[in-house]
C-alpha atoms as a PDB file:
ATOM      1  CA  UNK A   1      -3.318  -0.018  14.316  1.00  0.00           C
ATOM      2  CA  UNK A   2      -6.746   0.931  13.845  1.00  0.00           C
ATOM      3  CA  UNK A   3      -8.636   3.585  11.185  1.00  0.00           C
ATOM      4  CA  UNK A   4     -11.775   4.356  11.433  1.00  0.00           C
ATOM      5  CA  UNK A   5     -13.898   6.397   8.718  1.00  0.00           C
ATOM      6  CA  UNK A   6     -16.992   8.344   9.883  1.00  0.00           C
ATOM      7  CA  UNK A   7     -19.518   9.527   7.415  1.00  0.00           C
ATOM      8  CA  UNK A   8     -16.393  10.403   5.192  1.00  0.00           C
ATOM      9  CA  UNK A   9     -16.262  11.964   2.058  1.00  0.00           C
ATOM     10  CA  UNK A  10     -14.064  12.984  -0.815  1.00  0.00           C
ATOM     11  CA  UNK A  11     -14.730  15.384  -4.049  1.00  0.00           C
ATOM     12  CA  UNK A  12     -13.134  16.848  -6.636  1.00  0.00           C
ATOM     13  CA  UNK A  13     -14.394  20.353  -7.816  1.00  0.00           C
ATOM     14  CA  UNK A  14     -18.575  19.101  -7.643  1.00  0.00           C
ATOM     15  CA  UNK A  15     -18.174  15.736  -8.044  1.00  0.00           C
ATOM     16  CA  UNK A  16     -18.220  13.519  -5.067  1.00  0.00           C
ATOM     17  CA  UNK A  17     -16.110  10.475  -5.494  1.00  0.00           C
ATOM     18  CA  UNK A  18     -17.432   8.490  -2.641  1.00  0.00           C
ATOM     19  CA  UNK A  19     -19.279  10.048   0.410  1.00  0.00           C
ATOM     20  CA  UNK A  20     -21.002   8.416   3.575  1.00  0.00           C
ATOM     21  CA  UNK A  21     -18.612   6.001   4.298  1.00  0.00           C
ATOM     22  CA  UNK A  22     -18.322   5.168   7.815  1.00  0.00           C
ATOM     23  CA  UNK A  23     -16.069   2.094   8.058  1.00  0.00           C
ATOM     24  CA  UNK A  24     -13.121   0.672  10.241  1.00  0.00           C
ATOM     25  CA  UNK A  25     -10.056  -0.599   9.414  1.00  0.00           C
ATOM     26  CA  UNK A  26      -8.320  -2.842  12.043  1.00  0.00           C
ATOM     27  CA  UNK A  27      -4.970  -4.760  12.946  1.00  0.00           C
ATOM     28  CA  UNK A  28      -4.348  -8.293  11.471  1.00  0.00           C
ATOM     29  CA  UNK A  29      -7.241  -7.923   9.313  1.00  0.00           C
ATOM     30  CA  UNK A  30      -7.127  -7.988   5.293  1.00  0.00           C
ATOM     31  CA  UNK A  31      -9.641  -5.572   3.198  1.00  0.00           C
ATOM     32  CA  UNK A  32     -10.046  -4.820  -0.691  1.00  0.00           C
ATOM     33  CA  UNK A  33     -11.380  -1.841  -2.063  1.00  0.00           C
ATOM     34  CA  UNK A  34     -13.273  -2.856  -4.959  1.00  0.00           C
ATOM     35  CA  UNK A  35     -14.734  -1.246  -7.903  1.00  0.00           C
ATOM     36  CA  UNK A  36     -14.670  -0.562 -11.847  1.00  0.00           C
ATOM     37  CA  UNK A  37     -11.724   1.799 -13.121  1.00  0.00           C
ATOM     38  CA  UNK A  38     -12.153   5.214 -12.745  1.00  0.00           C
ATOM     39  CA  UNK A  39     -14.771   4.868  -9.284  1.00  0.00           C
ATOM     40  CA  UNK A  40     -12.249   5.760  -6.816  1.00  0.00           C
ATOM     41  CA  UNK A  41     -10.901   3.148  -5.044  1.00  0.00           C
ATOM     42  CA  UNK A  42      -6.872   4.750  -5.807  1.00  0.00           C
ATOM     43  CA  UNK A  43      -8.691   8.310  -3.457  1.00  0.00           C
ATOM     44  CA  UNK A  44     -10.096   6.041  -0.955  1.00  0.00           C
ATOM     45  CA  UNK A  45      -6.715   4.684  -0.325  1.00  0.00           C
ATOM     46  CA  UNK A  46      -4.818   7.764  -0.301  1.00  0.00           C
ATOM     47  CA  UNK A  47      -7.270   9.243   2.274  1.00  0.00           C
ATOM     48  CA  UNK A  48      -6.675   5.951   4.371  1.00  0.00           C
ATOM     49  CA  UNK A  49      -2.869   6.675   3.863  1.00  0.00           C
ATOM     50  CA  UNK A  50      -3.756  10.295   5.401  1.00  0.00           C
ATOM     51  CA  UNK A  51      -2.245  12.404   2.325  1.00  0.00           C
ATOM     52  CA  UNK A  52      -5.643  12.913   0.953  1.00  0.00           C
ATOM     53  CA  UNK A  53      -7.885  15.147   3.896  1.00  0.00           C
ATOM     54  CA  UNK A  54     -11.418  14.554   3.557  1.00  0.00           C
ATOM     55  CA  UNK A  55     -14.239  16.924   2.531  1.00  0.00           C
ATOM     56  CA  UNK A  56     -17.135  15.627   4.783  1.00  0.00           C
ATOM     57  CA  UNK A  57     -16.619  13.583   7.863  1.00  0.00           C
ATOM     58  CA  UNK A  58     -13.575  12.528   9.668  1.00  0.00           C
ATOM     59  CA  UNK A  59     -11.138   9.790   9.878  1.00  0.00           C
ATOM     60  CA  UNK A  60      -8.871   8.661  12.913  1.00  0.00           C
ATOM     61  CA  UNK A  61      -5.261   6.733  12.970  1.00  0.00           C
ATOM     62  CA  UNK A  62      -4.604   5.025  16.450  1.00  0.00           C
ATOM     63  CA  UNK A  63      -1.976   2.988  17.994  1.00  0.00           C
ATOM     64  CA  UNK A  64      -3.621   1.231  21.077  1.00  0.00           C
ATOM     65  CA  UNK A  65      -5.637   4.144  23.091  1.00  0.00           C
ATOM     66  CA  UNK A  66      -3.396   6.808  21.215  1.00  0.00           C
ATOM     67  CA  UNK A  67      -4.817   8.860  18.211  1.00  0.00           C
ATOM     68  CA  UNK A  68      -2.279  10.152  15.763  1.00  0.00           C
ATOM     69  CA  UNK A  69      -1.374  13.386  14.748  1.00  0.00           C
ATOM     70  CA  UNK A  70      -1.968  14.012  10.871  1.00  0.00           C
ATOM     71  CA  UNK A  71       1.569  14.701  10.675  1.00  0.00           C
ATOM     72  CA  UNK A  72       2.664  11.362  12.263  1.00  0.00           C
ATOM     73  CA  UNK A  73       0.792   9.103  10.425  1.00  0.00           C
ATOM     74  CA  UNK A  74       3.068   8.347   7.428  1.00  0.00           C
ATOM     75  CA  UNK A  75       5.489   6.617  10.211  1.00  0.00           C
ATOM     76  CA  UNK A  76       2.858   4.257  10.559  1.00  0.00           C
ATOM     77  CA  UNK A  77       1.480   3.359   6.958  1.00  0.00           C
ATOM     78  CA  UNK A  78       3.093   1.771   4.100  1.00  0.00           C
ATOM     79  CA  UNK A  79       1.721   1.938   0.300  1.00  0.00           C
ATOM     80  CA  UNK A  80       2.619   0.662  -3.149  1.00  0.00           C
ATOM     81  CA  UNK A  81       0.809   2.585  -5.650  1.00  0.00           C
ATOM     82  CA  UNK A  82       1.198   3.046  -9.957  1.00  0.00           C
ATOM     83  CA  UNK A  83       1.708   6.668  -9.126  1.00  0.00           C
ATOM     84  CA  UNK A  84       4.299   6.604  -6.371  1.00  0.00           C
ATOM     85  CA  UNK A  85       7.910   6.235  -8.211  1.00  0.00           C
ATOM     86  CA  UNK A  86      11.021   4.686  -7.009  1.00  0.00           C
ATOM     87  CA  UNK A  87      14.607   6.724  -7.598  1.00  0.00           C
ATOM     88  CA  UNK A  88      15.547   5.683 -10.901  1.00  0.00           C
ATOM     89  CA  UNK A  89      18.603   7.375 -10.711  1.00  0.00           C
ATOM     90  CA  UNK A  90      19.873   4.839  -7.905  1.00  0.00           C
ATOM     91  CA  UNK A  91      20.985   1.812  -7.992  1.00  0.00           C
ATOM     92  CA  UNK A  92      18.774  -1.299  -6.313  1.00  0.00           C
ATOM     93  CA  UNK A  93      21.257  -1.247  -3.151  1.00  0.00           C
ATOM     94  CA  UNK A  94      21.253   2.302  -2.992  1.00  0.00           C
ATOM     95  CA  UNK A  95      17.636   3.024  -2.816  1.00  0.00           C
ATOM     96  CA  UNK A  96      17.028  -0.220  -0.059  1.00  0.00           C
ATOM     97  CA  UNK A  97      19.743   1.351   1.590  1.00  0.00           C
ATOM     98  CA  UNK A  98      18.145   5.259   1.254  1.00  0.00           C
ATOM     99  CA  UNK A  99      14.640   4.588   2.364  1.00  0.00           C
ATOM    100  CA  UNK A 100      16.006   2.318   5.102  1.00  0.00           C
ATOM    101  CA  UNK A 101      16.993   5.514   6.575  1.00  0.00           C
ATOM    102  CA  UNK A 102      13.241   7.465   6.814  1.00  0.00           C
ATOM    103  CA  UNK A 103      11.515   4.363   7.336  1.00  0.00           C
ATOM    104  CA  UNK A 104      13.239   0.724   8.744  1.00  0.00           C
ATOM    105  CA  UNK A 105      12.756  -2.329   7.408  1.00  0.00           C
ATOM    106  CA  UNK A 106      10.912  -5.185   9.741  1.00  0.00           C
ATOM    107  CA  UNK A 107      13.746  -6.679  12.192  1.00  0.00           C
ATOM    108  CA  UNK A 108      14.398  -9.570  10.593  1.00  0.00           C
ATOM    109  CA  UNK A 109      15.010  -7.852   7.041  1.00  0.00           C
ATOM    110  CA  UNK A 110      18.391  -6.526   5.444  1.00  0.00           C
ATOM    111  CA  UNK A 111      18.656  -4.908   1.832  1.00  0.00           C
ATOM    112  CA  UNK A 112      20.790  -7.936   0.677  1.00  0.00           C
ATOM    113  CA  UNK A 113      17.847 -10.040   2.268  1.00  0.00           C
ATOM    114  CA  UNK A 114      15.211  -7.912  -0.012  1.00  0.00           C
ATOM    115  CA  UNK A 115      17.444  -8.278  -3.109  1.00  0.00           C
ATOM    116  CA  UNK A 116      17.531 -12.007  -2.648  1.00  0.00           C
ATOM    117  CA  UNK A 117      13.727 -12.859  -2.093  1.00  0.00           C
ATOM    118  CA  UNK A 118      13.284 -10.747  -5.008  1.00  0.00           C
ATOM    119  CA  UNK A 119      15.523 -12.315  -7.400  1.00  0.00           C
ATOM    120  CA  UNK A 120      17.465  -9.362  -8.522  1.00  0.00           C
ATOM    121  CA  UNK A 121      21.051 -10.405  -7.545  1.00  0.00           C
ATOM    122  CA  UNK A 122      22.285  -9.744 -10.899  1.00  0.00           C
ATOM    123  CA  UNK A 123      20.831  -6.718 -11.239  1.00  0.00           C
ATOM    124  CA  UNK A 124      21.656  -4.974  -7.555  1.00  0.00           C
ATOM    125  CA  UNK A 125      24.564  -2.859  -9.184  1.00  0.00           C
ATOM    126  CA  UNK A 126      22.378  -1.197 -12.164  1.00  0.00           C
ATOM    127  CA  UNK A 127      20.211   1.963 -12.098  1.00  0.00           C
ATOM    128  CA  UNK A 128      16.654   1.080 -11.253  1.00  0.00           C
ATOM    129  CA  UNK A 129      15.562   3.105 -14.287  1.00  0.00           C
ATOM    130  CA  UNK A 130      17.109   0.511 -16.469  1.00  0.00           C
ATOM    131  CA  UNK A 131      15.227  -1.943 -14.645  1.00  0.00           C
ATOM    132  CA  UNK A 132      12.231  -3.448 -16.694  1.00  0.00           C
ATOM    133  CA  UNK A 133       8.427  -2.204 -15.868  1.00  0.00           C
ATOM    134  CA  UNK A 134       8.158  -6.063 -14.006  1.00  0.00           C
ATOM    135  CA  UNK A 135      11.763  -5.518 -11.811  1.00  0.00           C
ATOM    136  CA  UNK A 136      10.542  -2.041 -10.967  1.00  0.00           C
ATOM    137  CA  UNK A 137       6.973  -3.418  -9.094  1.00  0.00           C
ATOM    138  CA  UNK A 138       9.168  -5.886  -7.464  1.00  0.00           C
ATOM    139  CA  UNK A 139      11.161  -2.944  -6.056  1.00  0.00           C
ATOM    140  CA  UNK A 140       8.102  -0.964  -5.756  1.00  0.00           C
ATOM    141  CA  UNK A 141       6.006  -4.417  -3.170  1.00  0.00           C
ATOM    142  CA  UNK A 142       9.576  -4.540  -1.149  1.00  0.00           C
ATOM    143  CA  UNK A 143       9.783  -0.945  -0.331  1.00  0.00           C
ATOM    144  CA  UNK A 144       6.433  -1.452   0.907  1.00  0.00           C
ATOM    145  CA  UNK A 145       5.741  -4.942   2.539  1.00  0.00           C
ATOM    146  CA  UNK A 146       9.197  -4.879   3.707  1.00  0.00           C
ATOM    147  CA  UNK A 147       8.592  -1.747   5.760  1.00  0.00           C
ATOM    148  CA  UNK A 148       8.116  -1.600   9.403  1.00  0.00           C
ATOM    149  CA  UNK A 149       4.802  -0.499   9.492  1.00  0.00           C
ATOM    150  CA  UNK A 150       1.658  -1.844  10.885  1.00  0.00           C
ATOM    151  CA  UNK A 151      -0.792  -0.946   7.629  1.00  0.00           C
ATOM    152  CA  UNK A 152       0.369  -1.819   4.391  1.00  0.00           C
ATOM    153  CA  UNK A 153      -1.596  -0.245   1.501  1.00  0.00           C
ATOM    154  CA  UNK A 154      -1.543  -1.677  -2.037  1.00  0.00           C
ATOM    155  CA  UNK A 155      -3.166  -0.057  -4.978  1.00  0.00           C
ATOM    156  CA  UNK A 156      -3.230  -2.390  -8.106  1.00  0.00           C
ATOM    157  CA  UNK A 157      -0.227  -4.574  -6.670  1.00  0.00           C
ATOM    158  CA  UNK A 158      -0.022  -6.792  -9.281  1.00  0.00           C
ATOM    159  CA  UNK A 159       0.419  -3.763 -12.566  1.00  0.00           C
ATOM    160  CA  UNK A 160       3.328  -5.442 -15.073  1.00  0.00           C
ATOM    161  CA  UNK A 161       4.226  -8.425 -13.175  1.00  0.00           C
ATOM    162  CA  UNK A 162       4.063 -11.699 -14.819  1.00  0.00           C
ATOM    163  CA  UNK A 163       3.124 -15.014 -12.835  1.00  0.00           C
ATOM    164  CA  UNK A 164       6.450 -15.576 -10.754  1.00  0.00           C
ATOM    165  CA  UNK A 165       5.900 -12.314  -9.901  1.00  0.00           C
ATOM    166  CA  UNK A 166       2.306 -12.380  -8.713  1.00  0.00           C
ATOM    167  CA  UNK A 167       3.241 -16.056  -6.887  1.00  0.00           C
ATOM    168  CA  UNK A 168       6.147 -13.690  -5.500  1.00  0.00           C
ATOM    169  CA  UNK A 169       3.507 -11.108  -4.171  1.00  0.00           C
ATOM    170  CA  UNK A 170       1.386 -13.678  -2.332  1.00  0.00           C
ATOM    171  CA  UNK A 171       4.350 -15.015  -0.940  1.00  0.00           C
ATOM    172  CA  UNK A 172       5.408 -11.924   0.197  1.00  0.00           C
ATOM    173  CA  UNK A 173       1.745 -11.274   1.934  1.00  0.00           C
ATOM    174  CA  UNK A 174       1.767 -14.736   3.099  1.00  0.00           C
ATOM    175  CA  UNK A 175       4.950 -14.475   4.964  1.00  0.00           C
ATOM    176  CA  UNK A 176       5.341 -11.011   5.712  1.00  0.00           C
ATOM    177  CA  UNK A 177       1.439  -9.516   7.052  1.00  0.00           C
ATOM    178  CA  UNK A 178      -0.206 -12.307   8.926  1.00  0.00           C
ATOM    179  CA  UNK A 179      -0.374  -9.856  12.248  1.00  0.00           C
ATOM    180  CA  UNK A 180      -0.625  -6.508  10.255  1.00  0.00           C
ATOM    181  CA  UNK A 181      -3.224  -4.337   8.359  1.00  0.00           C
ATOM    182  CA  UNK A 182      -3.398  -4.740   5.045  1.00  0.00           C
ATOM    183  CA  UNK A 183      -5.869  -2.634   2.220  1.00  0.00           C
ATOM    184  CA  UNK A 184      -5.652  -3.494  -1.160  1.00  0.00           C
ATOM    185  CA  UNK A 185      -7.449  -1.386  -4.019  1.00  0.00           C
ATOM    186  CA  UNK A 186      -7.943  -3.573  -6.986  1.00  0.00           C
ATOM    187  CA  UNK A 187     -10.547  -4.918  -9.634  1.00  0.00           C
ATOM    188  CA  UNK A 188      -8.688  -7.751 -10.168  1.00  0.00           C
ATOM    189  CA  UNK A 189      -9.638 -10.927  -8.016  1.00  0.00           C
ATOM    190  CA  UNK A 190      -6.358 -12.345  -8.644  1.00  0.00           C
ATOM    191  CA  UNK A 191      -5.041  -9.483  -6.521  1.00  0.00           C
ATOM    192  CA  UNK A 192      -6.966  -9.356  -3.347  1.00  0.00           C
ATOM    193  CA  UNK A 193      -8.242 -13.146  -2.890  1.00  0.00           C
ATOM    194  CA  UNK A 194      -6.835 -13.039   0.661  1.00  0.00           C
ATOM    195  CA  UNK A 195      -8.741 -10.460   1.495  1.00  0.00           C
ATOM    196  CA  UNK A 196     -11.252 -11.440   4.503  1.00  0.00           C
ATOM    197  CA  UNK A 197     -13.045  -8.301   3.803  1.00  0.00           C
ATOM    198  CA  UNK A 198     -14.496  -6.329   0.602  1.00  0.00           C
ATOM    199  CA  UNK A 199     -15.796  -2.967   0.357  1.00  0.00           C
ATOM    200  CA  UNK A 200     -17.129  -1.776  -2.893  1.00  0.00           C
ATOM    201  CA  UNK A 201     -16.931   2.072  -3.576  1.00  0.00           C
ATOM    202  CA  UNK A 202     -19.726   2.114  -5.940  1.00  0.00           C
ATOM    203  CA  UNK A 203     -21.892   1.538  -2.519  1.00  0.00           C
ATOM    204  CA  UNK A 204     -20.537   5.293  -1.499  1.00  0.00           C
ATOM    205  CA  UNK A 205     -21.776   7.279  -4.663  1.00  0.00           C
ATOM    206  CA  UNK A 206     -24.710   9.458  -3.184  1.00  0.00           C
END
């Protein structure tokens, strides 16, 4: 997969929160999104995810030679993000099981798979809303890393996990996105040191 920014742009009301930015994002590569809080590195990544449209510019998805339709890109992007919530109301099992239907897992992946490399076997029959804020970003990585899609976009991957569960993440991106694209939006080093590439917002102000 390939997306490619040209001379992009994004504001709210006046305020521009990054514009100019003509970059590309390719297949089997790594990138982080740098910046302080509050610059805009969470709107960069939805616009990458394509559920953010762009106020200057233009961005492209392709597979191969083929350009996406906007409608057609969620198939291909994955994202893990504070603001995106899991169903609380279901049950571990239940939601692997539920978002297995809209989008598969990779090949070699099963729910009871997920639930293992996770570590929540003694938690796969309770409501995810009793789940702790840690558990719940575990969830949150799998639904995302374990999907079968070629760009994986993480904003702030490692919010309320303790240090088994950021060895867990880099496990996770060790094992599981080698061949695949993968964005993460962070200020935190800890989070994106695999990243081959860095782009800093704060370069995209004026």
């Amino acid at each position: 997969m390939k997306i490619s920014l040209t001379d992009a742009g994004k504001r709210f009301n006046r305020d521009w929160i990054f514009r100019h930015l003509t970059y590309e994002f390719s297949a089997g590569q790594s990138y982080a999104i740098i910046g302080p809080n509050g610059s805009g590195k969470s709107t960069l990544l939805q616009a990458l995810s394509g559920s953010m449209h762009l106020n200057e510019g233009s961005g492209q998805w392709a597979i191969g030679n083929r350009q996406l339709e906007n409608e057609d890109i969620y198939r291909y992007v994955s994202i893990c993000a504070p603001y995106l919530e899991v169903v609380e109301e279901m049950t571990l099992i239940e939601f692997l099981n539920f978002h297995s239907g809209f989008k598969p897992f990779l090949s070699s992946i099963t729910p009871d798979k997920i639930i293992s490399i996770l570590g929540l076997e003694n938690a796969v029959n309770k409501q995810i809303r009793n789940y702790s804020s840690g558990m719940r970003q575990r969830v949150k990585l799998a639904q995302a890393i374990f999907s079968d899609a070629p760009a994986v976009l993480l904003d702030e991957p490692c919010t309320n996990l303790d240090a088994a569960g950021i060895q867990l993440y880099h496990g996770l991106i060790d094992e599981y996105c080698n061949n695949r694209m993968v964005v993460v939006s962070s200020n935190d080093e800890v989070e994106y040191r695999f990243c081959k590439e860095k782009l800093n917002i704060i370069n995209y102000k004026k």
